[in-house]
Protein backbone atom coordinates (compact mmCIF):
# COMPACT_ATOMS: atom_id res chain seq x y z
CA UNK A 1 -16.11 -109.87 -152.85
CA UNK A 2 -16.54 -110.55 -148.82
CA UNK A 3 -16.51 -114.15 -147.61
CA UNK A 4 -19.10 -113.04 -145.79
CA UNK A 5 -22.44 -110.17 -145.90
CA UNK A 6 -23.33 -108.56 -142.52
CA UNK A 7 -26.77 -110.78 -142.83
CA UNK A 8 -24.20 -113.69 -142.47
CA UNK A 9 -22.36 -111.75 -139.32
CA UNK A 10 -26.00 -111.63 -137.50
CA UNK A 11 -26.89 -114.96 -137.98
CA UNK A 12 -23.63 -115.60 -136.04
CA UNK A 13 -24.80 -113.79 -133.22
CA UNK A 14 -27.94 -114.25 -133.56
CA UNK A 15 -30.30 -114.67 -129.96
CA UNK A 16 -31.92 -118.19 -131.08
CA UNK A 17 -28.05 -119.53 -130.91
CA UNK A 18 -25.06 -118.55 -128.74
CA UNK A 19 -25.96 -114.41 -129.05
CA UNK A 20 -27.64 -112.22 -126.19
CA UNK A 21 -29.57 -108.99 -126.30
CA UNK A 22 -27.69 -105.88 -124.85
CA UNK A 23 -28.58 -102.29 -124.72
CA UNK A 24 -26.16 -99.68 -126.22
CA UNK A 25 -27.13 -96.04 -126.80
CA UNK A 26 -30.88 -96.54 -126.30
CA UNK A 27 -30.50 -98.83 -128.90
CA UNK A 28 -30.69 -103.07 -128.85
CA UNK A 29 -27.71 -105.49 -130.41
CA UNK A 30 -26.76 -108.68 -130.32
CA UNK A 31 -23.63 -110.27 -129.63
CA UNK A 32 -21.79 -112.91 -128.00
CA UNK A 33 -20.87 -112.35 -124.01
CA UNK A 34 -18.15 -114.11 -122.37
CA UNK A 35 -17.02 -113.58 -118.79
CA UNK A 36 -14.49 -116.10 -118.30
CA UNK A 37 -11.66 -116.59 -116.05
CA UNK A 38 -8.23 -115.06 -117.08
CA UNK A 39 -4.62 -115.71 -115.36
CA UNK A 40 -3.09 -112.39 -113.87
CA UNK A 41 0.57 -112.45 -112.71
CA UNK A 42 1.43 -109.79 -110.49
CA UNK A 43 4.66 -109.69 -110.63
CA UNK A 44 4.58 -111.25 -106.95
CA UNK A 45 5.22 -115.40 -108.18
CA UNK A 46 1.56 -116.02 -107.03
CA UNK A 47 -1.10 -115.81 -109.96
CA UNK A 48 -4.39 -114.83 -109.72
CA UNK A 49 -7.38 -115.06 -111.46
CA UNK A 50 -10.14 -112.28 -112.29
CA UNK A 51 -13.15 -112.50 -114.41
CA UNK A 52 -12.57 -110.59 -117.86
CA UNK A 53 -16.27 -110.04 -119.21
CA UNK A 54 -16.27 -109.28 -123.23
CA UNK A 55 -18.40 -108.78 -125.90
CA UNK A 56 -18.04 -109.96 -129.69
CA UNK A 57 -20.74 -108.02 -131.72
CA UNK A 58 -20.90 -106.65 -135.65
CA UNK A 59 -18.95 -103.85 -136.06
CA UNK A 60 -21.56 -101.62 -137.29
CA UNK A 61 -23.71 -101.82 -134.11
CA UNK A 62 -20.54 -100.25 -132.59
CA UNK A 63 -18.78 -97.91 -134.83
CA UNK A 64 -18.96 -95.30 -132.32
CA UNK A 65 -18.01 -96.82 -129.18
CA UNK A 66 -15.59 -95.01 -127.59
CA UNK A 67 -14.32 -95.90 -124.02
CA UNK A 68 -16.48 -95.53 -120.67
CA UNK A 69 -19.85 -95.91 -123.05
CA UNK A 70 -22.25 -98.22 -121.38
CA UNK A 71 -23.70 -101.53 -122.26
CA UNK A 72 -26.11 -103.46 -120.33
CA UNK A 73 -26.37 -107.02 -120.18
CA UNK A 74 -29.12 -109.41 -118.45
CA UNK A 75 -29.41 -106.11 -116.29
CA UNK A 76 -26.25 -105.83 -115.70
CA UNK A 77 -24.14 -102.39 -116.51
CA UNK A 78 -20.96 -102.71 -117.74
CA UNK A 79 -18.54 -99.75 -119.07
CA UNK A 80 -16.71 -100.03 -122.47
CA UNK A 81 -12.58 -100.37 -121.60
CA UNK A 82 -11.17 -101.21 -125.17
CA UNK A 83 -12.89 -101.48 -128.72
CA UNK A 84 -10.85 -104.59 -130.78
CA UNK A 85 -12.17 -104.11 -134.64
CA UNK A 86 -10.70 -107.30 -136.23
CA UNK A 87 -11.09 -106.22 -139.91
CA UNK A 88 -13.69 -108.90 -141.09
CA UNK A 89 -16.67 -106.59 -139.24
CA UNK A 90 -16.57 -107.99 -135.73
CA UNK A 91 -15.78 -105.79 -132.56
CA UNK A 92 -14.77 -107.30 -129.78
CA UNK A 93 -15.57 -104.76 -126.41
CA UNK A 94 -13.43 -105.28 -123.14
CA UNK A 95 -15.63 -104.97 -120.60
CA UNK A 96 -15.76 -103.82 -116.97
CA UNK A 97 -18.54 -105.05 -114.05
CA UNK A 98 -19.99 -101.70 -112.72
C-alpha cells in the first residue's frame, strides 16, 4: 500500500500553499518552482554562480516530457533540459530561461 495517494501528492503542490500554475502541452499543472542560485566551478579556481530554475510536479502531469518541451511559468517560457522521476510520483524538471 503507498504512503501516499496522488490526492495527497496535489495537496503538496497545491496553488493555495507553496505550488504555482504552469502551462504544459495546452494543458495546466501545478508544481513547485525554484530558481535558486547554484555554485559552478569552471575548472579556472574562480566559482561562479548561475541561476538553476526547476520544477517539482506529480509525475503523472509529466509522463511524457521529453527534453526541449516547453513550460511556461508567470509568463515566462522555459524549455525542459532533464526529467528526474524519483520513484514516489514526483518529477523534478531542469529547467532553462528562454
Amino acid at each position: 500500500m503507498p504512503v501516499e495517494s496522488a490526492d495527497d501528492r496535489a495537496i503538496f503542490i497545491s496553488i493555495d500553499d507553496f505550488g504555482v500554475s504552469a502551462t504544459y502541452k495546452a494543458g495546466t499543472i501545478s508544481g513547485i518552482f525554484d530558481n535558486d542560485f547554484v555554485e559552478v566551478d569552471a575548472g579556472g579556481g574562480v566559482p561562479f554562480a548561475m541561476q538553476q530554475p526547476r520544477f517539482v510536479c506529480r509525475t503523472s502531469d509529466v509522463s511524457t516530457a521529453v527534453e526541449d518541451d516547453t513550460l511556461v511559468i508567470s509568463a515566462v517560457t522555459y524549455k525542459i533540459k532533464v526529467r528526474q522521476d524519483d520513484g514516489t510520483g514526483m518529477t523534478t524538471l531542469i529547467l532553462e530561461k528562454q
